[in-house]
C-alpha atoms as a PDB file:
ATOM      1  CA  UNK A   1      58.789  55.789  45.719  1.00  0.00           C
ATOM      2  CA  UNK A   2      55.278  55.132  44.721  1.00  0.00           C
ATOM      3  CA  UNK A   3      56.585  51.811  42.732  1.00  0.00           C
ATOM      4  CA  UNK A   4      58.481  50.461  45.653  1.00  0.00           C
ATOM      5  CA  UNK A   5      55.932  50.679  48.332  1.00  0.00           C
ATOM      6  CA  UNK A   6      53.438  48.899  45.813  1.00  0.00           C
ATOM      7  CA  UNK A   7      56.013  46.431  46.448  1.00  0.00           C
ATOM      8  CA  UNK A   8      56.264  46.319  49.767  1.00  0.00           C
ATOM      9  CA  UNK A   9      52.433  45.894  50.196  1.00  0.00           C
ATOM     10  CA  UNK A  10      52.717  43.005  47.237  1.00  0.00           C
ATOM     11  CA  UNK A  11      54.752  41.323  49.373  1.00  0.00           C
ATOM     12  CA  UNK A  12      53.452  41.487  52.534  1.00  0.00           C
ATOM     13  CA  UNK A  13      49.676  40.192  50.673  1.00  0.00           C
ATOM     14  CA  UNK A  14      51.576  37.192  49.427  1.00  0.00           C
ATOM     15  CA  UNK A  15      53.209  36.475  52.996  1.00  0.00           C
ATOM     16  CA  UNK A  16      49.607  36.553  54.836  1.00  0.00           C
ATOM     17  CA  UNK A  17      48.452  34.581  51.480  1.00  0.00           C
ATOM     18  CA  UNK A  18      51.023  32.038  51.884  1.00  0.00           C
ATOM     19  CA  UNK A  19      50.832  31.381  55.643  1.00  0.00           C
ATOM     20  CA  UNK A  20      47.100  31.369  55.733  1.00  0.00           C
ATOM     21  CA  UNK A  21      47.260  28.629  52.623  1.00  0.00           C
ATOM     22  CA  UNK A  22      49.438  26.531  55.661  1.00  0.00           C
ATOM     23  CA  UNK A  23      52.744  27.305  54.374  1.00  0.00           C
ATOM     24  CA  UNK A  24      55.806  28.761  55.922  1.00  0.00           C
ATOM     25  CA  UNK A  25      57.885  31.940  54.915  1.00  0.00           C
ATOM     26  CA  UNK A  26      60.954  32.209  57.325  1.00  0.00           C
ATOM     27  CA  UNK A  27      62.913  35.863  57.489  1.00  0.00           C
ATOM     28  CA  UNK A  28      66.946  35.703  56.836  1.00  0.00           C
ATOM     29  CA  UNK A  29      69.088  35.462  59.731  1.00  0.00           C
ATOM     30  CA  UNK A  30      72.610  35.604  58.854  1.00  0.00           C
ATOM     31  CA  UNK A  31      73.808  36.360  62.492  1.00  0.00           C
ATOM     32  CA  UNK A  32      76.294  33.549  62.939  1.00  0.00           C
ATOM     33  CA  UNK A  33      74.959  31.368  59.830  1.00  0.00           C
ATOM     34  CA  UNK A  34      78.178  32.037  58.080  1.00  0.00           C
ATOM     35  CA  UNK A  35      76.214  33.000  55.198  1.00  0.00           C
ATOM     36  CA  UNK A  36      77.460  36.530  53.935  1.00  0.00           C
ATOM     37  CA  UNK A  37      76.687  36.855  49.890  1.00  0.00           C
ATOM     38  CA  UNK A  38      73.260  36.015  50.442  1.00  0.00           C
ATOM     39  CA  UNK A  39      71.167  38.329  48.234  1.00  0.00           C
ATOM     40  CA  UNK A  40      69.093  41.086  50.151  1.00  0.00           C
ATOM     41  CA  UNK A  41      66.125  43.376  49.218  1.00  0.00           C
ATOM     42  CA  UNK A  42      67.375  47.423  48.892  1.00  0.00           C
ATOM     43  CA  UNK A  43      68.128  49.261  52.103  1.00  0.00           C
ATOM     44  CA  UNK A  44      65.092  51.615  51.289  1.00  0.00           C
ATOM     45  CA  UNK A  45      62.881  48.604  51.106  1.00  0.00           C
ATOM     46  CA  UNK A  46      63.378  47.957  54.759  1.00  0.00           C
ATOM     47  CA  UNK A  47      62.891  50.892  55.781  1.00  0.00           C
ATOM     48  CA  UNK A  48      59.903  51.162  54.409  1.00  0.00           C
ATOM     49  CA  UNK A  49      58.948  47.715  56.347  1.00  0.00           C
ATOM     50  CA  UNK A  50      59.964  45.011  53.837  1.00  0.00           C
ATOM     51  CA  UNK A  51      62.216  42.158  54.862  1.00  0.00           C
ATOM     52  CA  UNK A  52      64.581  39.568  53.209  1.00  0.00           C
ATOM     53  CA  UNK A  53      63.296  36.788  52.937  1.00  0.00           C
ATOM     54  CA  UNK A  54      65.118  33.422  53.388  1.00  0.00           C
ATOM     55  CA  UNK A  55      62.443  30.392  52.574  1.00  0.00           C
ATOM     56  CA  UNK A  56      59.506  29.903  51.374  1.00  0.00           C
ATOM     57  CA  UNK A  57      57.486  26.860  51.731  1.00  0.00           C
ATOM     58  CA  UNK A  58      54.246  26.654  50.139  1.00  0.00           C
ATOM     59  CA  UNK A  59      54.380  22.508  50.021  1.00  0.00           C
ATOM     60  CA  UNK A  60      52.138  21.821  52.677  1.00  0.00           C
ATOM     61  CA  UNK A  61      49.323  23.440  50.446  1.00  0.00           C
ATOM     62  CA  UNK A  62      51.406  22.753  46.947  1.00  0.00           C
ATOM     63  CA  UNK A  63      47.756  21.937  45.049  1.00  0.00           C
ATOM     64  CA  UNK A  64      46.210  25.110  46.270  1.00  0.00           C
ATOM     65  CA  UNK A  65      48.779  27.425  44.049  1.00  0.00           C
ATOM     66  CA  UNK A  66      48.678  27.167  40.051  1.00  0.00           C
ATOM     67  CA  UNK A  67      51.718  27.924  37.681  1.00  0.00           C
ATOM     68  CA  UNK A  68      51.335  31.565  37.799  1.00  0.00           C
ATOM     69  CA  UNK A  69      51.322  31.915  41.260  1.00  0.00           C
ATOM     70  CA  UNK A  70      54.388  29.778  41.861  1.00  0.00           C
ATOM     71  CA  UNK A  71      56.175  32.140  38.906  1.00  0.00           C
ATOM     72  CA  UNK A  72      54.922  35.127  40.902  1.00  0.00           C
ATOM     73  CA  UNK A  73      55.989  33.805  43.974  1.00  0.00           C
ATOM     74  CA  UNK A  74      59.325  33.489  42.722  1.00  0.00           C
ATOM     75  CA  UNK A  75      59.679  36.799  41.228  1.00  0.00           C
ATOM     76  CA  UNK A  76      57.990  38.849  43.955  1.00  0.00           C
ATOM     77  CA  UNK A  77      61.024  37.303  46.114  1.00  0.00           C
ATOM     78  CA  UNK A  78      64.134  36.940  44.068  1.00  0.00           C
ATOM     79  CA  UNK A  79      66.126  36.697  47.195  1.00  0.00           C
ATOM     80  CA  UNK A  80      63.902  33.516  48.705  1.00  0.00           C
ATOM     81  CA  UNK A  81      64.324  29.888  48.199  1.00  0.00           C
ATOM     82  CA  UNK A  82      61.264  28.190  47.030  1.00  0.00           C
ATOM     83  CA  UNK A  83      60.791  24.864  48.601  1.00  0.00           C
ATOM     84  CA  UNK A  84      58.169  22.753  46.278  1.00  0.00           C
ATOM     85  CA  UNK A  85      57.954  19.541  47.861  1.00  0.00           C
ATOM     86  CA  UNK A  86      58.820  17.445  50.748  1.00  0.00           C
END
């Protein structure tokens, strides 16, 4: 359980890292989207305080992240689309 809260907190850095770099990181919603087979984080992440995340959108603040943070970015949240430009 050790592993998975390690990802919860990695997750939650890069959120609060994102959003204070200016970009966006929007939560899934699928009440009334029509959007069922969307992929979702494990039922024991969330209840340890992780959520699925729909978007992210670091474009506002593209030239502040390097390669290996965009590859993080995208494998810290598998489930997300990543937005990279306008």
């Amino acid at each position: 359980m050790d592993g998975q809260i390690r990802i919860v907190e990695e997750r939650r850095d890069w959120i609060k890292k994102i959003t204070d770099r200016g970009g966006t990181v929007d939560e899934w919603h699928d009440q009334g989207s029509g959007l069922t087979d969307a992929p979702r984080i494990p039922w024991y992440r969330r209840l340890l305080g992780d959520k699925d995340i729909f978007w992210i959108m670091p474009w506002r603040d593209l030239g502040k992240y390097n390669n290996k943070e965009m590859e993080d970015i995208q494998k810290i949240f598998p489930e997300a689309g990543i937005k990279k430009g306008l």
